[in-house]
C-alpha atoms as a PDB file:
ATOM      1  CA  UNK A   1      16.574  -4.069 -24.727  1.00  0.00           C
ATOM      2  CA  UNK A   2      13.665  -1.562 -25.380  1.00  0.00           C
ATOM      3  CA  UNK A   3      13.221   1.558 -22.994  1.00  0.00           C
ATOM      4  CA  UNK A   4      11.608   0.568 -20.165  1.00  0.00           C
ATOM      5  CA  UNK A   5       8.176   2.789 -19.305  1.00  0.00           C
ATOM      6  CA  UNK A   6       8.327   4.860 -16.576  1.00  0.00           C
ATOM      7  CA  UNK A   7       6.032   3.070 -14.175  1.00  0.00           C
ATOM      8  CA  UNK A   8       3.842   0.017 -14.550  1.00  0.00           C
ATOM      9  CA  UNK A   9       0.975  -2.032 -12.435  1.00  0.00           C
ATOM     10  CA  UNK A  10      -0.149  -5.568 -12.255  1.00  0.00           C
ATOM     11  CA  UNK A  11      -3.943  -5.831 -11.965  1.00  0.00           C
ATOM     12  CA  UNK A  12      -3.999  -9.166  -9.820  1.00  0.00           C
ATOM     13  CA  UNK A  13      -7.542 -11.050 -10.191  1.00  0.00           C
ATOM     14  CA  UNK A  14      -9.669 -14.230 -10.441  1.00  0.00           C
ATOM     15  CA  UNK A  15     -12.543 -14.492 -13.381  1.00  0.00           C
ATOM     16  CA  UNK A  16     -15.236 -12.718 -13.353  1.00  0.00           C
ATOM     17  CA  UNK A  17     -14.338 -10.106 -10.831  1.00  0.00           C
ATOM     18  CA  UNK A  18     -14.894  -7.031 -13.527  1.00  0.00           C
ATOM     19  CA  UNK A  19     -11.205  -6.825 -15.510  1.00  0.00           C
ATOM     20  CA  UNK A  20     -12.131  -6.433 -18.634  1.00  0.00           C
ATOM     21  CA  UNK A  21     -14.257  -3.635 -18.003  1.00  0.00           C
ATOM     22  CA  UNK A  22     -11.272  -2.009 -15.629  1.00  0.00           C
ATOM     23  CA  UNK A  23      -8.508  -2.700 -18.584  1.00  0.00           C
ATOM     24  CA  UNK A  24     -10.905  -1.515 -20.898  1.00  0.00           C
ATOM     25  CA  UNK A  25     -11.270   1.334 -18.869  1.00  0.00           C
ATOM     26  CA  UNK A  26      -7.907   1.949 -18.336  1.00  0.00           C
ATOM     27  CA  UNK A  27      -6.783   1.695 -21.772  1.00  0.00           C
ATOM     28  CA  UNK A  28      -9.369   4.552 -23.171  1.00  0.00           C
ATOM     29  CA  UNK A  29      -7.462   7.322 -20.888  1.00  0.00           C
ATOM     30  CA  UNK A  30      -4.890   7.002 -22.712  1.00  0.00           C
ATOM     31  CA  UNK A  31      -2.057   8.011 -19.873  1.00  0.00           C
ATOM     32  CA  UNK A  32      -2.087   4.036 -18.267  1.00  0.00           C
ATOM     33  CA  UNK A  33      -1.184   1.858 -20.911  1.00  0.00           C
ATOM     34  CA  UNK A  34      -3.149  -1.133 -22.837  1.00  0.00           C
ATOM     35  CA  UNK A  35      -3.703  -4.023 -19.820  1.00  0.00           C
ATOM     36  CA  UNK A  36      -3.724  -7.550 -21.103  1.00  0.00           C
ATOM     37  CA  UNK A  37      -3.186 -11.467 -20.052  1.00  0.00           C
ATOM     38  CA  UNK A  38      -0.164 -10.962 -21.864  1.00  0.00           C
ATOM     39  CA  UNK A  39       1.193 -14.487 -19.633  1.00  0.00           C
ATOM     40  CA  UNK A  40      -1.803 -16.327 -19.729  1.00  0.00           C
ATOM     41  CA  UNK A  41      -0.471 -19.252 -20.632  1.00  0.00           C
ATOM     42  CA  UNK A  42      -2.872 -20.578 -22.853  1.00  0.00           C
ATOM     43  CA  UNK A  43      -2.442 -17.000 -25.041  1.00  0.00           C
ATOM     44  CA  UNK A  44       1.496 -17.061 -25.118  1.00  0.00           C
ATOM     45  CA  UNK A  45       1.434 -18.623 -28.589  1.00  0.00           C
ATOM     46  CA  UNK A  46      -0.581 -16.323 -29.880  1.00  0.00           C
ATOM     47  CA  UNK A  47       0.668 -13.470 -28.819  1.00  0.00           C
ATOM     48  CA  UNK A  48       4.506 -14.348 -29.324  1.00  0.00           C
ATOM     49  CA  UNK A  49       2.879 -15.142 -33.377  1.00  0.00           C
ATOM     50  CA  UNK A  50       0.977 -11.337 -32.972  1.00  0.00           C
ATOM     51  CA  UNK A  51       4.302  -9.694 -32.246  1.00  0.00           C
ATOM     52  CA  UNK A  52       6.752 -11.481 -34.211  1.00  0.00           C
ATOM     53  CA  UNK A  53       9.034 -12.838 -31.257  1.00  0.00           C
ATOM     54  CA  UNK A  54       9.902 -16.650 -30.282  1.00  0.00           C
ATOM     55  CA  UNK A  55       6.783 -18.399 -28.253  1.00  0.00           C
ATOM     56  CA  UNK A  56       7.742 -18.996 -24.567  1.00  0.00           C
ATOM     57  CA  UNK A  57       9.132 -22.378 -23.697  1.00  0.00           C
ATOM     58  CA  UNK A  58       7.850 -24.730 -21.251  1.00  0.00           C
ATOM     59  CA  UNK A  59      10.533 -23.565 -18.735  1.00  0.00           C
ATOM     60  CA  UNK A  60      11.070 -19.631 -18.791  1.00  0.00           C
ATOM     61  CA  UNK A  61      10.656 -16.261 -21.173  1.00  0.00           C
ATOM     62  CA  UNK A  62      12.537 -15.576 -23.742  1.00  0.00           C
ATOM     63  CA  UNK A  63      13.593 -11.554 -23.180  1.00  0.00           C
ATOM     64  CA  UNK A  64      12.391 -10.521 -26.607  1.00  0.00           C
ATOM     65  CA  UNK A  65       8.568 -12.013 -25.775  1.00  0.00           C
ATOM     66  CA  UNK A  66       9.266  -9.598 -21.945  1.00  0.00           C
ATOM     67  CA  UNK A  67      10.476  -6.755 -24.244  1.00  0.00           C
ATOM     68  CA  UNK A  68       7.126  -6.929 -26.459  1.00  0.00           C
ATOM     69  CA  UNK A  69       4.847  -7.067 -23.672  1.00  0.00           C
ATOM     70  CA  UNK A  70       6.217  -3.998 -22.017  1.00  0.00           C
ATOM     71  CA  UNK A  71       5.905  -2.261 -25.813  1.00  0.00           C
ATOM     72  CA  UNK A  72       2.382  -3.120 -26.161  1.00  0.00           C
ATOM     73  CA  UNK A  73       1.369  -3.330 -22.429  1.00  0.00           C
ATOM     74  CA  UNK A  74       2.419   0.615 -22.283  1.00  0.00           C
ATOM     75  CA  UNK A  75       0.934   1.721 -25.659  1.00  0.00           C
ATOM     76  CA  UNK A  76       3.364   4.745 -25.551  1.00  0.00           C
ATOM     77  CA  UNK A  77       1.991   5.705 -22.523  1.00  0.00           C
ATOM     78  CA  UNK A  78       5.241   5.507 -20.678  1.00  0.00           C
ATOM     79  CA  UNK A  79       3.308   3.651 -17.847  1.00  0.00           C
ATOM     80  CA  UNK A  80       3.175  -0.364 -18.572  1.00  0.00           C
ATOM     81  CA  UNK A  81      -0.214  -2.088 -17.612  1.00  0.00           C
ATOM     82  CA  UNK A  82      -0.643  -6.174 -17.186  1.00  0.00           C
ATOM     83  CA  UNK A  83      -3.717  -8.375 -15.876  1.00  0.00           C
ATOM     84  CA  UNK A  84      -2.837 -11.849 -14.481  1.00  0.00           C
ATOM     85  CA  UNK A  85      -5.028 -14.449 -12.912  1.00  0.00           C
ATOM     86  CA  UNK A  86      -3.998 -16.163  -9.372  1.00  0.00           C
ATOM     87  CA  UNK A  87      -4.708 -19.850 -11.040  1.00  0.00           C
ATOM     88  CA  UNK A  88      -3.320 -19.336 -14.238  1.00  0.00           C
ATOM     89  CA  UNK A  89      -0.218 -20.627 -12.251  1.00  0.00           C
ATOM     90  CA  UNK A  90       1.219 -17.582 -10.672  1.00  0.00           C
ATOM     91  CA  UNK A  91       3.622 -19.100  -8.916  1.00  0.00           C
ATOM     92  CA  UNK A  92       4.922 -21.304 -11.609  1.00  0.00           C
ATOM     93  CA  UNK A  93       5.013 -17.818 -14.343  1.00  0.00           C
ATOM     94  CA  UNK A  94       7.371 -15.922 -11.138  1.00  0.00           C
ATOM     95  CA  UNK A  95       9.326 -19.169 -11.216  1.00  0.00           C
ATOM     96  CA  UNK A  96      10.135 -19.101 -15.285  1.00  0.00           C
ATOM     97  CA  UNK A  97      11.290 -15.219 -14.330  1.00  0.00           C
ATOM     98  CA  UNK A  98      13.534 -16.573 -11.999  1.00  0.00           C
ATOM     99  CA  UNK A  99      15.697 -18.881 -14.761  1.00  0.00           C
ATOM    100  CA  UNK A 100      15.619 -15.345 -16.694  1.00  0.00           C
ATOM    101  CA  UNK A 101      16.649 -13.547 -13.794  1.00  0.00           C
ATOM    102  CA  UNK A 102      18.584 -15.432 -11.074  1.00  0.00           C
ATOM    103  CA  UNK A 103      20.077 -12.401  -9.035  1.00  0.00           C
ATOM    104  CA  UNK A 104      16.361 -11.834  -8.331  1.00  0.00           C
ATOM    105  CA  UNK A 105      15.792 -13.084  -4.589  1.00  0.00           C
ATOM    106  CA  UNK A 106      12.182 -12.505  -3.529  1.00  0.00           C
ATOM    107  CA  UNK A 107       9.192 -12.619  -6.042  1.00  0.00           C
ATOM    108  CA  UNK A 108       8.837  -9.154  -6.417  1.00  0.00           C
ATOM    109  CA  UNK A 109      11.955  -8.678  -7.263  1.00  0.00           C
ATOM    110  CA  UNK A 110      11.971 -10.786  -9.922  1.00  0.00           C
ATOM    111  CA  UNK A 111       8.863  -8.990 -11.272  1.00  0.00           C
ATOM    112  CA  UNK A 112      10.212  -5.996 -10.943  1.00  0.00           C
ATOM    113  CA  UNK A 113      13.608  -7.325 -12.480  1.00  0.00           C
ATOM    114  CA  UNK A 114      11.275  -8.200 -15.913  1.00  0.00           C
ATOM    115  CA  UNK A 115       9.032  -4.763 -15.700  1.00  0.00           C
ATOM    116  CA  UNK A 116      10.346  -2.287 -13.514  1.00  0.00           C
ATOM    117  CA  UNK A 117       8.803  -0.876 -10.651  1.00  0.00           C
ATOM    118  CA  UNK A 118       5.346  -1.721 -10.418  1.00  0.00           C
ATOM    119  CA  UNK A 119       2.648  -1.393  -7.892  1.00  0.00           C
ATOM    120  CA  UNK A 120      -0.092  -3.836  -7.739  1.00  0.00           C
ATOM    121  CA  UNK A 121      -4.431  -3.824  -8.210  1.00  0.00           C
ATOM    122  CA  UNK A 122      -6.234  -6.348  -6.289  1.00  0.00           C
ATOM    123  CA  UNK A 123      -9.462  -6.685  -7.873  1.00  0.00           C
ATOM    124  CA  UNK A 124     -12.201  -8.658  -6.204  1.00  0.00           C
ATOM    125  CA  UNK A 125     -15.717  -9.713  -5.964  1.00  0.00           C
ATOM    126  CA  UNK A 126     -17.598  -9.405  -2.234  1.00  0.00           C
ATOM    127  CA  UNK A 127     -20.168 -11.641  -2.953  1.00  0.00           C
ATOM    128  CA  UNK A 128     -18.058 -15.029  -4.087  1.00  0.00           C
ATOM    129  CA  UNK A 129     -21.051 -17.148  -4.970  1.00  0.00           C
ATOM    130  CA  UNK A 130     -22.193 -14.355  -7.556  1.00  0.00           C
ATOM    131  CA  UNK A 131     -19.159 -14.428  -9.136  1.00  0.00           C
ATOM    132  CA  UNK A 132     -19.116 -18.535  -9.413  1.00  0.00           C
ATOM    133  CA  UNK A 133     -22.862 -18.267 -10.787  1.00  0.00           C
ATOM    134  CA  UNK A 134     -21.111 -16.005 -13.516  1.00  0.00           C
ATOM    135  CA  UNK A 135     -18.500 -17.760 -14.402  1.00  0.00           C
ATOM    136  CA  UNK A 136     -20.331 -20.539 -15.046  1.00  0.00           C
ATOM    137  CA  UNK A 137     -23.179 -19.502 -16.867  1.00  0.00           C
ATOM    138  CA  UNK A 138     -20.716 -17.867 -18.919  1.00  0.00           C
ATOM    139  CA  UNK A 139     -18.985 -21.493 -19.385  1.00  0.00           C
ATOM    140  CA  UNK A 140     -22.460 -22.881 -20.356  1.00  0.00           C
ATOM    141  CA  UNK A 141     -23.525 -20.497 -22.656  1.00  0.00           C
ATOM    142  CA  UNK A 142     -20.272 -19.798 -23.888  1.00  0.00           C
ATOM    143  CA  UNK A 143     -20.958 -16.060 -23.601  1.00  0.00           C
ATOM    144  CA  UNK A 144     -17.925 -13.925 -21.825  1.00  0.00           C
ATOM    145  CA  UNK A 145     -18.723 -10.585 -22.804  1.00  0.00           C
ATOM    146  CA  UNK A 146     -20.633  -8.692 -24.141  1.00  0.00           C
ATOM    147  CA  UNK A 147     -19.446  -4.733 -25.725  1.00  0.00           C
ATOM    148  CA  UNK A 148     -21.654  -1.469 -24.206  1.00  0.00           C
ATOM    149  CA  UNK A 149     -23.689  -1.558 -27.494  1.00  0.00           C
ATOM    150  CA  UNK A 150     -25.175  -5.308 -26.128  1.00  0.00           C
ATOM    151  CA  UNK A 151     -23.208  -6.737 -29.303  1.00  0.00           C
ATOM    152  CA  UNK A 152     -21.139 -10.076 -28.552  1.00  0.00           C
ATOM    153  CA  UNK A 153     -17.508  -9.279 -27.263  1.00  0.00           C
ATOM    154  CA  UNK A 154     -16.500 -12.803 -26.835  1.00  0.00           C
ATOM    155  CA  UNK A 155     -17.918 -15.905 -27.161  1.00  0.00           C
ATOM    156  CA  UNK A 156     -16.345 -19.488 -26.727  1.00  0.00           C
ATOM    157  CA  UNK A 157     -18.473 -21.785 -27.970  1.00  0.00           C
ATOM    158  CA  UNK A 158     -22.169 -22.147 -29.320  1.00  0.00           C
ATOM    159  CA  UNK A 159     -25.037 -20.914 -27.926  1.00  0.00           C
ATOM    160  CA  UNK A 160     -25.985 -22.901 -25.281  1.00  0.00           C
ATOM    161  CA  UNK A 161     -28.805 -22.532 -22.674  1.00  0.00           C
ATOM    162  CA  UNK A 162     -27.222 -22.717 -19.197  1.00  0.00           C
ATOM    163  CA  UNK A 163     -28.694 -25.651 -16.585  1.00  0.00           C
ATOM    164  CA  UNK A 164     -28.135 -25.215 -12.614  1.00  0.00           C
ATOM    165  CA  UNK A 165     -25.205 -27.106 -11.467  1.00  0.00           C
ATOM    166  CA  UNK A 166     -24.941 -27.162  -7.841  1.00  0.00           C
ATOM    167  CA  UNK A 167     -21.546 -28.686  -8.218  1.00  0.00           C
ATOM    168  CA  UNK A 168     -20.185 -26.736 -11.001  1.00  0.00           C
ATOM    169  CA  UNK A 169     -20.948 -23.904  -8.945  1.00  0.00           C
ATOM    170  CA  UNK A 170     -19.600 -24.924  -5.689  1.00  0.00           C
ATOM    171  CA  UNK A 171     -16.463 -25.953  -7.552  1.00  0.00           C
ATOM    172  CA  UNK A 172     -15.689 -22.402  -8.882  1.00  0.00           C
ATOM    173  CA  UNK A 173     -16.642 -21.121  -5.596  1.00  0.00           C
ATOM    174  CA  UNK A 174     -14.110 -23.035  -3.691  1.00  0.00           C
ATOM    175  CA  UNK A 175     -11.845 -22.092  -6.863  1.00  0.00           C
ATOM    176  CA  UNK A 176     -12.360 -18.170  -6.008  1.00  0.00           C
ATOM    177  CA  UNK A 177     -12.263 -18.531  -2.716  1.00  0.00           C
ATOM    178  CA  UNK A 178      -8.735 -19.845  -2.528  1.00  0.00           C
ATOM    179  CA  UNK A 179      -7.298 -18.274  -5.329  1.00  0.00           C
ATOM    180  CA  UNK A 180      -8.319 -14.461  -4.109  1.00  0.00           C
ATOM    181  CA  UNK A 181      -6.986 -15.796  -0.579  1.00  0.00           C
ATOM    182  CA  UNK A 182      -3.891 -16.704  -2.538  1.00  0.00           C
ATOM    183  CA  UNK A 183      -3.422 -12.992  -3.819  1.00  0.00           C
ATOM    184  CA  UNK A 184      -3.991 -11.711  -0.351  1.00  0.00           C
ATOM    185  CA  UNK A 185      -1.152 -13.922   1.386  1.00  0.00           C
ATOM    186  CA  UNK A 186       0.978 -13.558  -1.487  1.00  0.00           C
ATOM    187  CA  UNK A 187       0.698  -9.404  -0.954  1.00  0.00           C
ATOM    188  CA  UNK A 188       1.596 -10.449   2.762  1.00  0.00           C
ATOM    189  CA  UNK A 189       4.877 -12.572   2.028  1.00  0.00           C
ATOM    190  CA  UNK A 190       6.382  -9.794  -0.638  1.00  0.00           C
ATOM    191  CA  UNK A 191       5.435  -6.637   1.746  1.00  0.00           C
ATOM    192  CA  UNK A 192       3.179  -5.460  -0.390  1.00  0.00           C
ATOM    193  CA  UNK A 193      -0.040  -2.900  -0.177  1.00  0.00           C
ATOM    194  CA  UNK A 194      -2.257  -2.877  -3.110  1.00  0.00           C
ATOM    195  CA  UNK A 195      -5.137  -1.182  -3.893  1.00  0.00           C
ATOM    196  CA  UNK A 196      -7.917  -3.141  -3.116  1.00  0.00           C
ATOM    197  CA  UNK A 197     -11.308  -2.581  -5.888  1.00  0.00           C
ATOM    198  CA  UNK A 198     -14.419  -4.385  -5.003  1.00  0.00           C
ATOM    199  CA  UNK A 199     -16.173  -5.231  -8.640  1.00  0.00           C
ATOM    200  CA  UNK A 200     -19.153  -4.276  -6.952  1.00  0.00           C
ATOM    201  CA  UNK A 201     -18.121  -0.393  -6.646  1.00  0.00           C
ATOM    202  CA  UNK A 202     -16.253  -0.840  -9.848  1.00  0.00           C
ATOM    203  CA  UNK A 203     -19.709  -1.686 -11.635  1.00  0.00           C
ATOM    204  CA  UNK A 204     -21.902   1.080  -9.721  1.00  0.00           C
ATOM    205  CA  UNK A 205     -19.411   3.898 -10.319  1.00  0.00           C
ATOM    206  CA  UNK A 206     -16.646   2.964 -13.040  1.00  0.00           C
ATOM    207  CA  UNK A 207     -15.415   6.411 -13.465  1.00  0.00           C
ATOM    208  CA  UNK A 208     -15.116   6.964  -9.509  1.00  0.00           C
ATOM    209  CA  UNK A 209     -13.035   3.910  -9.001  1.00  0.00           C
ATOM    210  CA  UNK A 210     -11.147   4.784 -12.498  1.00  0.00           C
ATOM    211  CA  UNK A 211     -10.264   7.973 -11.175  1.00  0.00           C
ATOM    212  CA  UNK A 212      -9.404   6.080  -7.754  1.00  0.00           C
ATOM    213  CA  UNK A 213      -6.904   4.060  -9.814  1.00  0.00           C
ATOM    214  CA  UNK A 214      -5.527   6.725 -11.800  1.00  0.00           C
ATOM    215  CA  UNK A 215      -4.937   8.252  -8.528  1.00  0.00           C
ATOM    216  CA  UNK A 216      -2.805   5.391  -7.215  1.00  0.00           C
ATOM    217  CA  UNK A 217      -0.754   4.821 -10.594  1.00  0.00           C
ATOM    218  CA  UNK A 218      -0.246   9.152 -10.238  1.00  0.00           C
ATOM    219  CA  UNK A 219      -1.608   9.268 -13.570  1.00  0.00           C
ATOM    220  CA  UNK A 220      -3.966  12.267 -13.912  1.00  0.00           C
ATOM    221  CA  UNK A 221      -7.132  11.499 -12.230  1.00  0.00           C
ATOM    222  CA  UNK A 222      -9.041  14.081 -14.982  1.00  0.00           C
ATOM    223  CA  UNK A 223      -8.482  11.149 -17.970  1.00  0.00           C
ATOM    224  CA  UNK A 224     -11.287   9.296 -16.227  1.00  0.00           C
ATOM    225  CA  UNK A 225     -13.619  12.254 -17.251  1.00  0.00           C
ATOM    226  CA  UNK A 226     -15.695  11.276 -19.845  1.00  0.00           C
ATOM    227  CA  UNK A 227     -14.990   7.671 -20.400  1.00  0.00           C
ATOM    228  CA  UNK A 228     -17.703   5.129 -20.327  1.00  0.00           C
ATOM    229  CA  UNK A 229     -17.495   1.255 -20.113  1.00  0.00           C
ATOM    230  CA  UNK A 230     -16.639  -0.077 -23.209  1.00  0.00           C
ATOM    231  CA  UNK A 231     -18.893  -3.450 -21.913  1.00  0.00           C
ATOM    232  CA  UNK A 232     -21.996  -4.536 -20.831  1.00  0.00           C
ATOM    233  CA  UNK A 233     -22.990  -6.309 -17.283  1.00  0.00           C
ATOM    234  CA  UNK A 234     -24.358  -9.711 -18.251  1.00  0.00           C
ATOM    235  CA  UNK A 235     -25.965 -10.515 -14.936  1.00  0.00           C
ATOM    236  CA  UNK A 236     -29.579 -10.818 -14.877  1.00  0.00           C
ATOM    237  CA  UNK A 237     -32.014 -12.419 -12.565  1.00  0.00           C
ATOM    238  CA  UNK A 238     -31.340 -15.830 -13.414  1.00  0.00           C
ATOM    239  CA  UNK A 239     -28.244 -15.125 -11.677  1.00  0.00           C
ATOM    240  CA  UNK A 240     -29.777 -13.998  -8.720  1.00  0.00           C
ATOM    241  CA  UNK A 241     -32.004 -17.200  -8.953  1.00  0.00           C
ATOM    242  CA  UNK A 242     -28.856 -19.172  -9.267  1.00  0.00           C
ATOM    243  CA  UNK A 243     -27.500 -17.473  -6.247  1.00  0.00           C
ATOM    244  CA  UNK A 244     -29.692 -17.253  -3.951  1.00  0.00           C
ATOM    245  CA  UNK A 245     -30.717 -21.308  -4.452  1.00  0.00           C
ATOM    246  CA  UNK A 246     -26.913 -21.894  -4.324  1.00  0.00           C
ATOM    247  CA  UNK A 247     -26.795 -20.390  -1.162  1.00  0.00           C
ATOM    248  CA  UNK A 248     -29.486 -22.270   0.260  1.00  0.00           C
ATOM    249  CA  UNK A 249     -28.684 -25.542  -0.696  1.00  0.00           C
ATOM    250  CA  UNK A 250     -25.074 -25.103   0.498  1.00  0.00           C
ATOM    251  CA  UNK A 251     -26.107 -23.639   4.179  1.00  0.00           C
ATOM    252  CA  UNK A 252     -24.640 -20.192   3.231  1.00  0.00           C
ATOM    253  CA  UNK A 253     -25.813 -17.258   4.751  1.00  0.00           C
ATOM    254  CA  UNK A 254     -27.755 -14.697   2.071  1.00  0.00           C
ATOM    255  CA  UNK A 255     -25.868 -12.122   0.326  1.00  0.00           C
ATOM    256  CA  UNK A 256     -25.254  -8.867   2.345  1.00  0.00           C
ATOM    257  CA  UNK A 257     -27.169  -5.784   1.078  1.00  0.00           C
ATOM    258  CA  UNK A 258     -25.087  -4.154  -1.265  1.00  0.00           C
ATOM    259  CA  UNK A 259     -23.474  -6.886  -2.985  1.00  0.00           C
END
């Protein structure tokens, strides 16, 4: 067994709600660890091949693959960071932690069991439809991210010039919908309080809402001095095209101001 870090935090999220830019920001202060989808399940094989340790099988973890994502999820940092989507099968990963732990009653601890104490990040998008348009014009285009430089970060397929897809859009809207819903009752059933980060504030003032997260780890709030994104926003006004049609043509009410 490695030494377990000191503290750690799950940073509990649905795509395109701003988590690469906050793990990105967390990682640069240096004090709160290197957040990744470390149990994404479509990444275990390739990071189980990164760090040298037996890939997970279809029915639990393997301690040694728990024991390198707490080394690399910390960074020496002494504080253990992770990011992990609601539909990436949340409750199916807690289950797998259960055949690894089986004195672990309640969710939580079972988490806890495999990391430590941990509090927990909700990060979320007000405006829901925004964040469907931007998933998928990020699906059509196959453009993700982009770094602060406006250089490609990643990119999964081709260029591609997105098309309006009422349905595609209304899919990942319903998708969103439930799956942030999902976080919230889940918080409800394990007794927890997160701290709740609207991508919206996250994107006007990342060093405000680092510092509020720094804050709420009791890291030192000062490491958010200085640091910039390391990404770009990739919302323009086709999105707010997209949007705002979307909205329409599916009776919704328009955005409120601010989001």
């Amino acid at each position: 067994m490695i030494l377990r870090p000191e503290q750690g935090y799950l940073i509990c999220t649905m795509p395109r709600s701003g988590s690469t830019l906050l793990c990105d920001l967390l990682s640069q202060t240096g004090v709160a660890g290197k957040p990744n989808s470390f149990f994404r399940p479509q990444s275990l094989a390739d990071f189980a091949a990164e760090w040298d340790v037996p890939a997970p099988s279809l029915d639990d973890f393997d301690q040694s693959y728990i024991d390198a994502a707490l080394t690399h999820g910390s960074a020496n940092t002494g504080c253990f960071g992770m990011r992990i989507m609601w539909q990436n099968n949340v409750p199916d990963f807690i289950q797998r932690l259960g055949v690894l732990f089986p004195a672990a009653q309640t969710d939580l601890d079972r988490l806890q069991a495999a990391f430590g104490p941990l509090k927990f990040i909700h990060l979320a998008r007000r405006d829901l439809v925004a964040e469907a348009v931007s998933y998928v014009i990020a699906d059509q285009s196959g453009l993700w991210h982009r770094n602060a430089d406006g250089s490609e970060l990643e990119r999964t397929r081709p260029p591609a010039e997105p098309d309006y897809d009422f349905d595609a859009i209304h899919a990942i809207y319903e998708e969103v919908s439930v799956g942030h819903g999902n976080w919230n009752s889940w918080f409800d059933g394990q007794n927890i309080t997160p701290l709740q980060v609207a991508y919206e504030d996250l994107a006007q003032d990342p060093n405000d809402q680092l510092r509020r997260v720094l804050h709420f780890l009791g890291c030192d709030e000062r490491k958010a001095d200085g640091i910039r994104p390391g990404t770009a926003r990739l919302s323009d006004a086709r999105n707010a095209d997209w949007a705002a049609r979307f909205r329409e043509e599916a009776g919704l009410a328009p955005a409120a101001p601010g989001t």
